[in-house]
C-alpha atoms as a PDB file:
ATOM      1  CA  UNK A   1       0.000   0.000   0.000  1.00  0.00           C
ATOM      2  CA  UNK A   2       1.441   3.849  -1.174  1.00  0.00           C
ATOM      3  CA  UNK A   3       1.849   6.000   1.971  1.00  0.00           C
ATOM      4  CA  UNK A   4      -0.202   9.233   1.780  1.00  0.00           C
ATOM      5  CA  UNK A   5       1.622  12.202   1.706  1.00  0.00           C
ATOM      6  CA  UNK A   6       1.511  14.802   4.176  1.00  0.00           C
ATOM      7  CA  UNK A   7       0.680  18.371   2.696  1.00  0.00           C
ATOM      8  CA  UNK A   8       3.546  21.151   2.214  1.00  0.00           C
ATOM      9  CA  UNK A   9       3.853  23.507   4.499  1.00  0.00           C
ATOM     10  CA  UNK A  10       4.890  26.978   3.743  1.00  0.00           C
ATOM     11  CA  UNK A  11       8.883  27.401   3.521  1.00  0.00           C
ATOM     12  CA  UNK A  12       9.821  30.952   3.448  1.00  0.00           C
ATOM     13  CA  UNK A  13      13.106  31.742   1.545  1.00  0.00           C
ATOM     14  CA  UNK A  14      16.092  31.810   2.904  1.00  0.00           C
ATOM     15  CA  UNK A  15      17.287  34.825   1.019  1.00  0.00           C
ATOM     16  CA  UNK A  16      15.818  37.926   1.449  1.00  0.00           C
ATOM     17  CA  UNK A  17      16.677  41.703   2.339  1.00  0.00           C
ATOM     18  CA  UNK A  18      14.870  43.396   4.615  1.00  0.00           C
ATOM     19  CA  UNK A  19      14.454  46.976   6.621  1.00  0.00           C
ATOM     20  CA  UNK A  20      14.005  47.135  10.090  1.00  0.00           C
ATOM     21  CA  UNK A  21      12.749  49.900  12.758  1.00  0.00           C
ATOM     22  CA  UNK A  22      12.918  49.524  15.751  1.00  0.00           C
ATOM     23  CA  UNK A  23      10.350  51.878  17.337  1.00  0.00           C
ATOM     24  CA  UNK A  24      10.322  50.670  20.920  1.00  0.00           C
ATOM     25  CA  UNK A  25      13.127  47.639  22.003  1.00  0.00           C
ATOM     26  CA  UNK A  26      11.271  47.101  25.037  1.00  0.00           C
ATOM     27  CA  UNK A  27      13.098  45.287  27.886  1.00  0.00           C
ATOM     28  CA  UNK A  28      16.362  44.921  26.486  1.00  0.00           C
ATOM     29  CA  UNK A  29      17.446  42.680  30.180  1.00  0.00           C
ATOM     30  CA  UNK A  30      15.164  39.860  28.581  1.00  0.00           C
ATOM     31  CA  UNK A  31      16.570  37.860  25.607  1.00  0.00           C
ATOM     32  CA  UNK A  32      12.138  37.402  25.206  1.00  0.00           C
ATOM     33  CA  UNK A  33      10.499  40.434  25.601  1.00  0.00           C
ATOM     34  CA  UNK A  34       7.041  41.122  24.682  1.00  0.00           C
ATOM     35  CA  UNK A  35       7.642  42.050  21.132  1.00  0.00           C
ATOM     36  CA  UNK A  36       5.105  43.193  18.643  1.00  0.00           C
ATOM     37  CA  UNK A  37       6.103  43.096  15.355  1.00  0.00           C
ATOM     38  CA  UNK A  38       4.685  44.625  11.700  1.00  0.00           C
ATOM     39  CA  UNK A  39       5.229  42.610   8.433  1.00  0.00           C
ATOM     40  CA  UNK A  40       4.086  43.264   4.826  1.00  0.00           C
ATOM     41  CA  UNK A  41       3.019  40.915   2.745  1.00  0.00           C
ATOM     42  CA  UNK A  42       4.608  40.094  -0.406  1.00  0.00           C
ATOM     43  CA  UNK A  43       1.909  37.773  -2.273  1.00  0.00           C
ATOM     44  CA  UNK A  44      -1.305  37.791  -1.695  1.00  0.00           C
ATOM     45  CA  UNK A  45      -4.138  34.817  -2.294  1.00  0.00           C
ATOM     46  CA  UNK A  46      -6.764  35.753  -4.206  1.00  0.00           C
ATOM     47  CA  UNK A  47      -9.088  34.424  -3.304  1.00  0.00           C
ATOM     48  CA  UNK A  48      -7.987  32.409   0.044  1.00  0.00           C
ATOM     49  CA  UNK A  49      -7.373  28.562  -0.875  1.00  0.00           C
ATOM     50  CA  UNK A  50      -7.043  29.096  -4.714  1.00  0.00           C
ATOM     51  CA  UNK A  51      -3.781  28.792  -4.942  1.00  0.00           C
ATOM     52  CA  UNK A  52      -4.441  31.917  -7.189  1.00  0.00           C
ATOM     53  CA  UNK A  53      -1.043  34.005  -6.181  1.00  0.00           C
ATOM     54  CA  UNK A  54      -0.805  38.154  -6.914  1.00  0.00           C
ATOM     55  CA  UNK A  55       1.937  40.752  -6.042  1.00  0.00           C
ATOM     56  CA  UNK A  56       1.103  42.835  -3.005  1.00  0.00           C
ATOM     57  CA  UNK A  57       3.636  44.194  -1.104  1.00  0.00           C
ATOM     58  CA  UNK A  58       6.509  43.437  -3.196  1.00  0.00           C
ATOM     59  CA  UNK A  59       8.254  46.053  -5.164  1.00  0.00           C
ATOM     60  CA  UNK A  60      10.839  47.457  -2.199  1.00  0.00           C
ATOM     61  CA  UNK A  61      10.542  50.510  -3.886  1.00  0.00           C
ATOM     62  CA  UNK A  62      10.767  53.477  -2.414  1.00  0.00           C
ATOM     63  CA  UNK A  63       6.918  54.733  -2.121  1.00  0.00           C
ATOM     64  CA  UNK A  64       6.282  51.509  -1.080  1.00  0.00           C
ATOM     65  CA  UNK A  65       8.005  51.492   1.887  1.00  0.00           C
ATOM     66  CA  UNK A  66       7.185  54.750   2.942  1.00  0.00           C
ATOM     67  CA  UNK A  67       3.516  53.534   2.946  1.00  0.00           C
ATOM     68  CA  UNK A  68       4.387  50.260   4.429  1.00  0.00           C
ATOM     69  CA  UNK A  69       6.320  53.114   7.352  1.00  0.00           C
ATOM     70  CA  UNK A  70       3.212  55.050   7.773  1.00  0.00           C
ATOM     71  CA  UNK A  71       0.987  52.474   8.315  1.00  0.00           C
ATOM     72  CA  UNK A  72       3.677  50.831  11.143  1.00  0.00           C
ATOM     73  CA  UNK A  73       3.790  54.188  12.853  1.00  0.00           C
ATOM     74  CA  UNK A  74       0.032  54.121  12.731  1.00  0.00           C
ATOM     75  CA  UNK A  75      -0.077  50.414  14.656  1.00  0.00           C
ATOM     76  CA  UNK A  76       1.953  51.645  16.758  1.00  0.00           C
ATOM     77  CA  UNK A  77       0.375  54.781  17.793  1.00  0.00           C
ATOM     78  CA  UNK A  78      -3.271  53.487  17.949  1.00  0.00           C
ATOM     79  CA  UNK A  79      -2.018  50.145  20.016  1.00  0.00           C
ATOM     80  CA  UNK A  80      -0.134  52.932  22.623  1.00  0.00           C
ATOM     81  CA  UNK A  81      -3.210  55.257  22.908  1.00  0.00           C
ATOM     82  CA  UNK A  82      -0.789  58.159  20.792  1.00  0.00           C
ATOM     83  CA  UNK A  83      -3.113  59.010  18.180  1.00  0.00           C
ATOM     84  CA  UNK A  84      -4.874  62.542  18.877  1.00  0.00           C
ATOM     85  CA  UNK A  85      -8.106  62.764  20.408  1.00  0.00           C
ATOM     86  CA  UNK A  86      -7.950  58.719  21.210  1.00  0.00           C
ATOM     87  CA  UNK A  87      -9.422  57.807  24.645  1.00  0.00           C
ATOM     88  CA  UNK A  88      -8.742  54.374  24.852  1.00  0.00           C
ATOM     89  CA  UNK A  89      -4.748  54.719  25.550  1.00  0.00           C
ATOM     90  CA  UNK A  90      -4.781  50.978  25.663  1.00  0.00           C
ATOM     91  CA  UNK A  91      -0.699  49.361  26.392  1.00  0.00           C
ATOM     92  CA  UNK A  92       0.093  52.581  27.709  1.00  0.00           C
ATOM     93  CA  UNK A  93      -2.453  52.007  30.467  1.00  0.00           C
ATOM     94  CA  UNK A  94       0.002  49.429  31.694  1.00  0.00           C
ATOM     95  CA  UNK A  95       2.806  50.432  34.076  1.00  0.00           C
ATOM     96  CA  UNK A  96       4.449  47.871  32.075  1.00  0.00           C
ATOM     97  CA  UNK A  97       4.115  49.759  28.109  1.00  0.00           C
ATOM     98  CA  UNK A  98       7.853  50.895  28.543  1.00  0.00           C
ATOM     99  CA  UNK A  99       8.996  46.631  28.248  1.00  0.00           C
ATOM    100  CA  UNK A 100       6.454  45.889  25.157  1.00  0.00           C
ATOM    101  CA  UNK A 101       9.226  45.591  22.236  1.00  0.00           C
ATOM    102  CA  UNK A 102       7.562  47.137  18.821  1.00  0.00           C
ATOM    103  CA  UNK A 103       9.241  46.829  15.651  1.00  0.00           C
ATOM    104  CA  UNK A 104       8.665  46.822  11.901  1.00  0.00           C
ATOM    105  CA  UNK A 105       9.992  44.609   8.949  1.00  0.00           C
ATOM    106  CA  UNK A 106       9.977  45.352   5.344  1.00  0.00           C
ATOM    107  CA  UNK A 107      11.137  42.398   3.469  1.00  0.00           C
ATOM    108  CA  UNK A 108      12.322  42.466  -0.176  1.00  0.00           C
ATOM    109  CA  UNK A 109      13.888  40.349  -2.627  1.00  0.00           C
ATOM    110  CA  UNK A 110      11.806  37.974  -2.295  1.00  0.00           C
ATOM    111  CA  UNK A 111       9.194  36.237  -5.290  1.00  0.00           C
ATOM    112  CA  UNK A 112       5.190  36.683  -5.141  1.00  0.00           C
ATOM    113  CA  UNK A 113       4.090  33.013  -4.468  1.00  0.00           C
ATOM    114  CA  UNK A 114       2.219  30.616  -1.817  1.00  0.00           C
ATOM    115  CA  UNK A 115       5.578  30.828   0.226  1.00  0.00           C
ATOM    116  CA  UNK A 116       5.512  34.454   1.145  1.00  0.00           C
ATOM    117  CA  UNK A 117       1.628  35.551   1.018  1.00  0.00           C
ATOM    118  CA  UNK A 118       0.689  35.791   4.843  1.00  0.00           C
ATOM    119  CA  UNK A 119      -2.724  37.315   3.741  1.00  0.00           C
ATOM    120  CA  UNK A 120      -5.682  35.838   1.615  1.00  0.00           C
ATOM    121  CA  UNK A 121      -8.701  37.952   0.349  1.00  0.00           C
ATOM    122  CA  UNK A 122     -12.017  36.338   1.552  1.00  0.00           C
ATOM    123  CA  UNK A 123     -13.699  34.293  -0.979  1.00  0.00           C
ATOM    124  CA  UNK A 124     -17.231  35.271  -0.070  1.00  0.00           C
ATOM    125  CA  UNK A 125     -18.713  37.657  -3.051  1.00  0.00           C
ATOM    126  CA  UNK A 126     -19.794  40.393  -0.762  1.00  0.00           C
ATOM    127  CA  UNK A 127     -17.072  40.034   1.520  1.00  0.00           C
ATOM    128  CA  UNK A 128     -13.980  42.952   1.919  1.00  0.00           C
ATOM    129  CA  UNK A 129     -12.260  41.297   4.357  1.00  0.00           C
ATOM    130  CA  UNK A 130      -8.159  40.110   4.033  1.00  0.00           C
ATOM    131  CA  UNK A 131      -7.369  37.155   6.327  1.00  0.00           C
ATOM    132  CA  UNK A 132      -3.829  35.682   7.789  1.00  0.00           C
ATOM    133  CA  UNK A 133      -2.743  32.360   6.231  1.00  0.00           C
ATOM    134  CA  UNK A 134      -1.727  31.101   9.293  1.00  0.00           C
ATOM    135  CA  UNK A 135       0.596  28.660   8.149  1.00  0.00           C
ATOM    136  CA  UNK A 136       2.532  30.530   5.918  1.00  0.00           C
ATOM    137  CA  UNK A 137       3.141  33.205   8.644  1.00  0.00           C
ATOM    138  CA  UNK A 138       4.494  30.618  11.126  1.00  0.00           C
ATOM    139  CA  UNK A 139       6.741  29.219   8.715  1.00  0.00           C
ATOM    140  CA  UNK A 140       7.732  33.222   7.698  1.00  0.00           C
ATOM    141  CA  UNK A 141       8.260  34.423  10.877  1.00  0.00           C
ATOM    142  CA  UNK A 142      10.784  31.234  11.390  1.00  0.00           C
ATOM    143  CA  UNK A 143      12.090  32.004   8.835  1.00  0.00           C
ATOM    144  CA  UNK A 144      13.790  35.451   9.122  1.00  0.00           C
ATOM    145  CA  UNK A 145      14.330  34.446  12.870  1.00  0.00           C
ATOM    146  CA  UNK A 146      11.655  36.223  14.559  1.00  0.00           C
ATOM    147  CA  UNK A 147       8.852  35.070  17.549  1.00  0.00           C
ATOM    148  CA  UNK A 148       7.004  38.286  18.035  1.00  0.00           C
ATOM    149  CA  UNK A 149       3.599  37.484  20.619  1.00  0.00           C
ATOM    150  CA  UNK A 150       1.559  39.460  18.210  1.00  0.00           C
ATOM    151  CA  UNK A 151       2.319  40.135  14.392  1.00  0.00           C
ATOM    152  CA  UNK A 152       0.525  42.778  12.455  1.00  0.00           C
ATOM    153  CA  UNK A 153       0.680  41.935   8.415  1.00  0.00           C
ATOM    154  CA  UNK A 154      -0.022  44.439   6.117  1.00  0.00           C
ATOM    155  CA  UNK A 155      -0.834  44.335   2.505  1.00  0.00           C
ATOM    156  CA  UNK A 156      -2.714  47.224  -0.184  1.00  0.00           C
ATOM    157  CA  UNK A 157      -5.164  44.721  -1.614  1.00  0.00           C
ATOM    158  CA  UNK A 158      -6.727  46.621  -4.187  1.00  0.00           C
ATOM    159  CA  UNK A 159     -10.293  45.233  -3.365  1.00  0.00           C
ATOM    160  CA  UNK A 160     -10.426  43.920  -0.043  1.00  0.00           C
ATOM    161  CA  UNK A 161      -9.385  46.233   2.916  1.00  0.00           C
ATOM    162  CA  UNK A 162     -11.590  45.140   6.132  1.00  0.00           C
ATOM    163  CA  UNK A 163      -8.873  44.281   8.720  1.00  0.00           C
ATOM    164  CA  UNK A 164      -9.057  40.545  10.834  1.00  0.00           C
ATOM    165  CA  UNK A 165      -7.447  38.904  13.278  1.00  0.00           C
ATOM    166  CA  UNK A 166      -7.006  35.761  14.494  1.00  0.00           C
ATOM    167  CA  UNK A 167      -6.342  35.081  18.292  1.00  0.00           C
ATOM    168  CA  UNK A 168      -2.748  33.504  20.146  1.00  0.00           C
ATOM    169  CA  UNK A 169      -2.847  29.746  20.554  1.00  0.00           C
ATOM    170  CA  UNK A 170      -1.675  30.038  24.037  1.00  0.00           C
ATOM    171  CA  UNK A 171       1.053  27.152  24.894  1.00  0.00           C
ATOM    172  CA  UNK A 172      -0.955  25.249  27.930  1.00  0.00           C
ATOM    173  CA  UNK A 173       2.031  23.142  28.828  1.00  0.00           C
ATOM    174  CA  UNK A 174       4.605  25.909  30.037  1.00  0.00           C
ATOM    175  CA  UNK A 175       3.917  28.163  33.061  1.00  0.00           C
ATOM    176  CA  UNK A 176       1.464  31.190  33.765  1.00  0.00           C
ATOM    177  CA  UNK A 177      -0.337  33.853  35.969  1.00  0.00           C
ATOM    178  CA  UNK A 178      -3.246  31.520  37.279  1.00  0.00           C
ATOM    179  CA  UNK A 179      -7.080  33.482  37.807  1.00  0.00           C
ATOM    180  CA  UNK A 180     -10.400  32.457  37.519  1.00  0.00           C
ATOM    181  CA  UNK A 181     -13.073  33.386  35.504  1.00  0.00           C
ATOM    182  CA  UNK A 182     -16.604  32.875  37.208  1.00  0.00           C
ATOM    183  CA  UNK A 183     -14.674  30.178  39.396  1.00  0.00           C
ATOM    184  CA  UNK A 184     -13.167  28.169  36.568  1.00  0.00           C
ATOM    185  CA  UNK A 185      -9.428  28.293  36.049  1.00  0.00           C
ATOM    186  CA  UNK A 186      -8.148  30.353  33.220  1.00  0.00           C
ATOM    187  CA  UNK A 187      -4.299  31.317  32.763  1.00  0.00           C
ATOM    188  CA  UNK A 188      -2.397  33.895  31.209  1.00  0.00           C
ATOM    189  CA  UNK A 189       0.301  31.894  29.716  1.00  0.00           C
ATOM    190  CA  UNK A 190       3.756  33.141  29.278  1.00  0.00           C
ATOM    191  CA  UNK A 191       4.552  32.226  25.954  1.00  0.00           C
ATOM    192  CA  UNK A 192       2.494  31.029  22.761  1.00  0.00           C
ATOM    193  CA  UNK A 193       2.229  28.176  20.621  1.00  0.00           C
ATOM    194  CA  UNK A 194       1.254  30.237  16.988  1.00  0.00           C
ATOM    195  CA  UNK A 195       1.283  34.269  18.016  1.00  0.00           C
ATOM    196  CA  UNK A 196      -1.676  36.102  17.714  1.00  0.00           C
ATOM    197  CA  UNK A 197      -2.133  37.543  14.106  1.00  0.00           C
ATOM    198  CA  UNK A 198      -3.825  40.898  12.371  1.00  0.00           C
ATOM    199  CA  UNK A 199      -4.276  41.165   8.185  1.00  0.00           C
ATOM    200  CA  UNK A 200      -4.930  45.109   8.186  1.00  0.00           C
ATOM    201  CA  UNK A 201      -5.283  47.312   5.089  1.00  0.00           C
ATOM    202  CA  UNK A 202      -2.677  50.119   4.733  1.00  0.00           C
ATOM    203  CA  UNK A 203      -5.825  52.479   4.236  1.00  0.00           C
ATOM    204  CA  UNK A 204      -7.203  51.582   8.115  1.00  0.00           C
ATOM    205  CA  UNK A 205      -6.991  54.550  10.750  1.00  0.00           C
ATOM    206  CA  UNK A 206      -9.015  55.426  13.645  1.00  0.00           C
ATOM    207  CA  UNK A 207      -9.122  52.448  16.081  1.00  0.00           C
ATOM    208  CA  UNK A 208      -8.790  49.038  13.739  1.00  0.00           C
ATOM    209  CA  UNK A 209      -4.966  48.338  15.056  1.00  0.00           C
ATOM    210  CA  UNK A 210      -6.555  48.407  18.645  1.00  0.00           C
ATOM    211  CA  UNK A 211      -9.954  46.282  18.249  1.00  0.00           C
ATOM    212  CA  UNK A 212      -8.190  44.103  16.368  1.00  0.00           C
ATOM    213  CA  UNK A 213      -5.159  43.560  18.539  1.00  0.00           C
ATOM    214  CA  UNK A 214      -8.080  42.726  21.600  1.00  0.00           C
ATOM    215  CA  UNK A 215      -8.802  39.459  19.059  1.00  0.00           C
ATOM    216  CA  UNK A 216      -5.040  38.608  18.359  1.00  0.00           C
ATOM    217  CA  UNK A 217      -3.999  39.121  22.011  1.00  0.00           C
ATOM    218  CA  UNK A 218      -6.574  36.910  23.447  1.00  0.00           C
ATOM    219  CA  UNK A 219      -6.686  32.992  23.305  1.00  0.00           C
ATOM    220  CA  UNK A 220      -8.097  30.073  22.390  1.00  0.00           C
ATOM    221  CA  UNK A 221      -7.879  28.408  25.686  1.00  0.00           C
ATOM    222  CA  UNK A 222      -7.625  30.835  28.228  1.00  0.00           C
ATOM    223  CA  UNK A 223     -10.528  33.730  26.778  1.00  0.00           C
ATOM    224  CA  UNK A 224     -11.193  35.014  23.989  1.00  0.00           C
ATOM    225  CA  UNK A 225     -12.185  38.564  23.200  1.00  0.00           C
ATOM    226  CA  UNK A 226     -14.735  38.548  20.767  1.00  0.00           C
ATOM    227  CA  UNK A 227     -16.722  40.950  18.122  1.00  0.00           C
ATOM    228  CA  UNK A 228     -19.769  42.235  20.223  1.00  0.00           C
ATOM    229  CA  UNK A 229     -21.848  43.349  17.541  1.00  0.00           C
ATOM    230  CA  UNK A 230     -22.903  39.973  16.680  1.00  0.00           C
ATOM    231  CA  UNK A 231     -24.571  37.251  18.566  1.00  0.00           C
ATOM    232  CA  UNK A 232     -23.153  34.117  18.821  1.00  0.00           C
ATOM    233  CA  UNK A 233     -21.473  31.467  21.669  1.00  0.00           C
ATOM    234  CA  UNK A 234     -20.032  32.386  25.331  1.00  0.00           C
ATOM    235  CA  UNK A 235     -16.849  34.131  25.321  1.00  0.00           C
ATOM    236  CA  UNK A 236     -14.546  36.110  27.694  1.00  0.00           C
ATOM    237  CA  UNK A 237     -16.366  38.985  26.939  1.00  0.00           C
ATOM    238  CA  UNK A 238     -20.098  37.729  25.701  1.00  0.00           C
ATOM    239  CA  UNK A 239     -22.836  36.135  27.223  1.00  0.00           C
ATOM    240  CA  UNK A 240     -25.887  34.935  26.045  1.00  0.00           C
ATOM    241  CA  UNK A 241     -29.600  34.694  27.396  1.00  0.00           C
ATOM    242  CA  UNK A 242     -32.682  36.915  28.424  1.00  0.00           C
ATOM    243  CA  UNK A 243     -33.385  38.507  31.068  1.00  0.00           C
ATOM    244  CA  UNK A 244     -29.731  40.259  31.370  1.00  0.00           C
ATOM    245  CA  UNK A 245     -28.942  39.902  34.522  1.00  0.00           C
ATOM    246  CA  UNK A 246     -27.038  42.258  36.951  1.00  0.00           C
ATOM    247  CA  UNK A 247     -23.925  40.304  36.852  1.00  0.00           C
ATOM    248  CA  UNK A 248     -21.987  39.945  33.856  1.00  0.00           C
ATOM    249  CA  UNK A 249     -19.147  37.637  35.356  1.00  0.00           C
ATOM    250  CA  UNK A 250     -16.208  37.264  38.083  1.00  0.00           C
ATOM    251  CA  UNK A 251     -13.016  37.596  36.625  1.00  0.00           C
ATOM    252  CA  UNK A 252      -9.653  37.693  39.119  1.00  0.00           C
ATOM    253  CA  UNK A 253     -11.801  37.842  42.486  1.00  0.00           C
ATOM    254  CA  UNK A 254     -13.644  40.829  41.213  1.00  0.00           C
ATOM    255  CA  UNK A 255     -17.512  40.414  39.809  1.00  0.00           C
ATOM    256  CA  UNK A 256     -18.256  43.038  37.114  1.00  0.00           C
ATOM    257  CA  UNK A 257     -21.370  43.935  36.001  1.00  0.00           C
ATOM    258  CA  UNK A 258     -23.696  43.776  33.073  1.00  0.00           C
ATOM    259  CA  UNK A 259     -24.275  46.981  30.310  1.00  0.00           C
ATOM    260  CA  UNK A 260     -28.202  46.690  30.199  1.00  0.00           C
ATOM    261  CA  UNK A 261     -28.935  49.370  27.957  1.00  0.00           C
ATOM    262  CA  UNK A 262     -26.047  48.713  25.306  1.00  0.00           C
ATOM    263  CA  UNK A 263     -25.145  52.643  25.388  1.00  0.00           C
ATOM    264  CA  UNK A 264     -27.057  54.466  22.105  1.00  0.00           C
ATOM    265  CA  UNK A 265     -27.193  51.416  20.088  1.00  0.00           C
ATOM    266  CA  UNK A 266     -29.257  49.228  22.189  1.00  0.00           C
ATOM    267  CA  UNK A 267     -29.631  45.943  21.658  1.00  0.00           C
ATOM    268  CA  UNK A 268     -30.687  44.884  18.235  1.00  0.00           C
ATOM    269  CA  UNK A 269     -33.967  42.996  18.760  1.00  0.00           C
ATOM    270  CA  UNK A 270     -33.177  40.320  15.343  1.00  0.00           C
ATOM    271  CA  UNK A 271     -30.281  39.317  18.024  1.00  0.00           C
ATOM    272  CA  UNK A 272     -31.618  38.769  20.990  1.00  0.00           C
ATOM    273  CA  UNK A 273     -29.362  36.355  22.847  1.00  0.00           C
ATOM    274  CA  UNK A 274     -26.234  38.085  23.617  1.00  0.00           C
ATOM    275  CA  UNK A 275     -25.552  40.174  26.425  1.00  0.00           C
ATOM    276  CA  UNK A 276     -22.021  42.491  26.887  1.00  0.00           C
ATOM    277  CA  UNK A 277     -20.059  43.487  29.972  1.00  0.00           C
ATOM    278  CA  UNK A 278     -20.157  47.111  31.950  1.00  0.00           C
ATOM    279  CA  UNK A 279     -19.100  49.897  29.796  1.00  0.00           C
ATOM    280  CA  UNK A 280     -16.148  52.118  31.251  1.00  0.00           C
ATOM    281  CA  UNK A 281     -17.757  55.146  29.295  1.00  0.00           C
ATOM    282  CA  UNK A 282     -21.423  54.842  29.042  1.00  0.00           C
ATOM    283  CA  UNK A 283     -22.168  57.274  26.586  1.00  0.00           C
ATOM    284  CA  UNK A 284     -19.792  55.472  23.886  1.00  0.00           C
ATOM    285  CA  UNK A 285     -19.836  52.040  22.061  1.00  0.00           C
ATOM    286  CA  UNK A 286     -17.422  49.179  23.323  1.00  0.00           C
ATOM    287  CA  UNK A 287     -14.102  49.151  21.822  1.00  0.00           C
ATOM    288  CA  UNK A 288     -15.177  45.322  20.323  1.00  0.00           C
ATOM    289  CA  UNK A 289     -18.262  46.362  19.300  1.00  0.00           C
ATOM    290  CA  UNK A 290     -19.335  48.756  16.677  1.00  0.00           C
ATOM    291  CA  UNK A 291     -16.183  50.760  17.524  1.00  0.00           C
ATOM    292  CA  UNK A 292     -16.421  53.149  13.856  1.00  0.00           C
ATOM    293  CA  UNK A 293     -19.741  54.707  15.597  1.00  0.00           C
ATOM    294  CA  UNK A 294     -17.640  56.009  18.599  1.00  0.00           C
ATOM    295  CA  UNK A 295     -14.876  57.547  16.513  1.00  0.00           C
ATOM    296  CA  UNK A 296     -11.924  58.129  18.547  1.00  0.00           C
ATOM    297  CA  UNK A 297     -13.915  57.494  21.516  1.00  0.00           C
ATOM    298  CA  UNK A 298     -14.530  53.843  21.874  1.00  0.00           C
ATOM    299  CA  UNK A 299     -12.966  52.196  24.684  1.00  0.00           C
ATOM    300  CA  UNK A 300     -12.472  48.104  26.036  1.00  0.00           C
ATOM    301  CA  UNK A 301     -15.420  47.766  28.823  1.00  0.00           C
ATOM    302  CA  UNK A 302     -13.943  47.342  32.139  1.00  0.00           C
ATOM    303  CA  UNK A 303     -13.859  43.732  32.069  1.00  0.00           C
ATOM    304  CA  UNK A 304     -12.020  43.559  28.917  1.00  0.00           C
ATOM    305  CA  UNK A 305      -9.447  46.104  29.600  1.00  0.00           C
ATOM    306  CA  UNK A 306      -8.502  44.258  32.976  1.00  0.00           C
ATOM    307  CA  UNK A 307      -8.189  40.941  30.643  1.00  0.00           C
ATOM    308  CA  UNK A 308      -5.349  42.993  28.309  1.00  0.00           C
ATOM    309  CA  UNK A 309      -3.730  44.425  31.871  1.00  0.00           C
ATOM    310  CA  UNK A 310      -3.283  40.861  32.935  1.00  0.00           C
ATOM    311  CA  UNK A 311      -2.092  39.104  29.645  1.00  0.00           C
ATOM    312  CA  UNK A 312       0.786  41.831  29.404  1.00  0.00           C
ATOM    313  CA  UNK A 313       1.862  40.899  32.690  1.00  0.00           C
ATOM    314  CA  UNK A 314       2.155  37.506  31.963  1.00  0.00           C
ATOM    315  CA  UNK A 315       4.326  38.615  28.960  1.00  0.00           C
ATOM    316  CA  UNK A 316       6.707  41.126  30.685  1.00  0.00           C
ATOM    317  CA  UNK A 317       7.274  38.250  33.611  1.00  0.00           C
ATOM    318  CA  UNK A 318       8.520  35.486  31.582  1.00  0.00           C
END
């Protein structure tokens, strides 16, 4: 009998040039820091799974870079609460911001082709969004010798240029800060199995960087932060069932409450299961929900933002 092959997995080139800034090198005691690190991508799949290859990011030219510059400086700003009139200040809210490591990587010399396109444009028809190829980042990112916690990769898709991220597979079997999240065991793990991951247009602004790093920082097995304007399973941050009740959960020892009223939007009555977690500013949407209709405004709720306070902890004290 043949033996089946395993599929390929992405091998990113050994060759390449690339251009690095270094914007913030964190806690340079720590051969590991918390590092945060922006990509572009070279090749993108259009659609995702076709196989179907097209030059994105690619050129090294000049113009290019500067674009694939301004929209680094822009992660960086809206993830640091930097950007003017922004209320949600976000890793600068940590004592710990000054250790979070932030660079950015323009890589060149490289060919178009399923080995160096992180980022696939959604198949559905009516769809806009770009999405990380998982796979093929993992195998990038070892590649030119990098484990960043978080990685942001950015491509100019001419069509597609809805930003989305896909959450840290935590690594259970090394060590942790231990809490509890309505009594059950949950752990902010130290390091990461496959780091959290963002696909983001270089035409985003306002707050996409930071609603979408909430999803990439957040995990699989110890809670994940999840879009609140639709309905849909449990998560850290959404409940479901009627009547809403006073208390949303108890996270860390503390028991935070529910947001009733769902600020101006309300709750839309053609969802009617899901329930969110006290607002920190009332009069403005979540930061994970629908965060455009806030503007510069839109901050975590108070249960969220504790979440991100604790993760980076875990991070700085590995």
């Amino acid at each position: 009998m043949a033996k089946r092959r395993k599929p390929s997995k992405p091998s990113f080139p050994a060759n390449f040039s690339s251009d690095i800034i270094r914007w913030k090198d964190g806690d340079t005691t720590k051969a590991n820091p918390f590092f945060i690190l922006v990509i572009n991508n070279i090749a993108l799949e259009r659609p995702l799974g076709s196989k179907n290859f097209v030059a994105d990011m690619s050129t090294g030219s000049k113009t290019e870079k500067r674009l694939f510059t301004k929209t680094a400086e822009y992660i960086k700003k809206n993830i640091f609460g930097e950007m003017p009139g922004q209320a949600e200040k976000l890793l600068a809210d940590s004592p710990h911001s000054p250790k979070i490591k932030f660079w950015s990587m323009y890589v060149s010399d490289v060919a178009p082709n399923g080995d160096t396109s992180l980022v696939g444009e959604d198949s559905h028809p009516l769809s806009r969004y770009v999405l990380p190829r998982q796979d093929a980042v993992v195998a990038m990112l070892a590649g030119v010798g990098m484990n960043p916690d978080i990685v942001f990769l950015v491509t100019k898709s001419s069509t597609h240029n809805l930003a989305h991220a896909r959450g840290t597979t935590d690594d259970d079997s090394r060590g942790g800060l231990a809490t509890t999240y309505d009594g059950a065991p949950i752990t902010h793990r130290f390091y990461h199995k496959i780091p959290g991951m963002v696909a983001l247009h270089t035409d985003n602004n306002k707050m996409t960087a930071a609603h979408e790093f909430g999803h990439a920082f957040s995990s699989y097995t110890n809670g994940f932060i999840t879009d609140l304007y639709r309905d849909g399973e449990p998560q850290f941050n959404r409940k479901v069932g009627r009547p809403i009740p006073d208390s949303f959960a108890e996270y860390h020892g503390i028991n935070y409450l529910t947001d009733k009223q769902r600020n101006s939007l309300g709750y839309d009555p053609e969802c009617p299961t899901s329930y969110h977690p006290e607002l920190a500013d009332p009069t403005q949407p979540a930061l994970m929900d629908y965060y455009h209709k806030g503007g510069m405004l839109s901050r975590h709720d108070r249960i969220t933002k504790a979440y991100i306070m604790d993760r980076i902890v875990a991070k700085v004290s590995r």
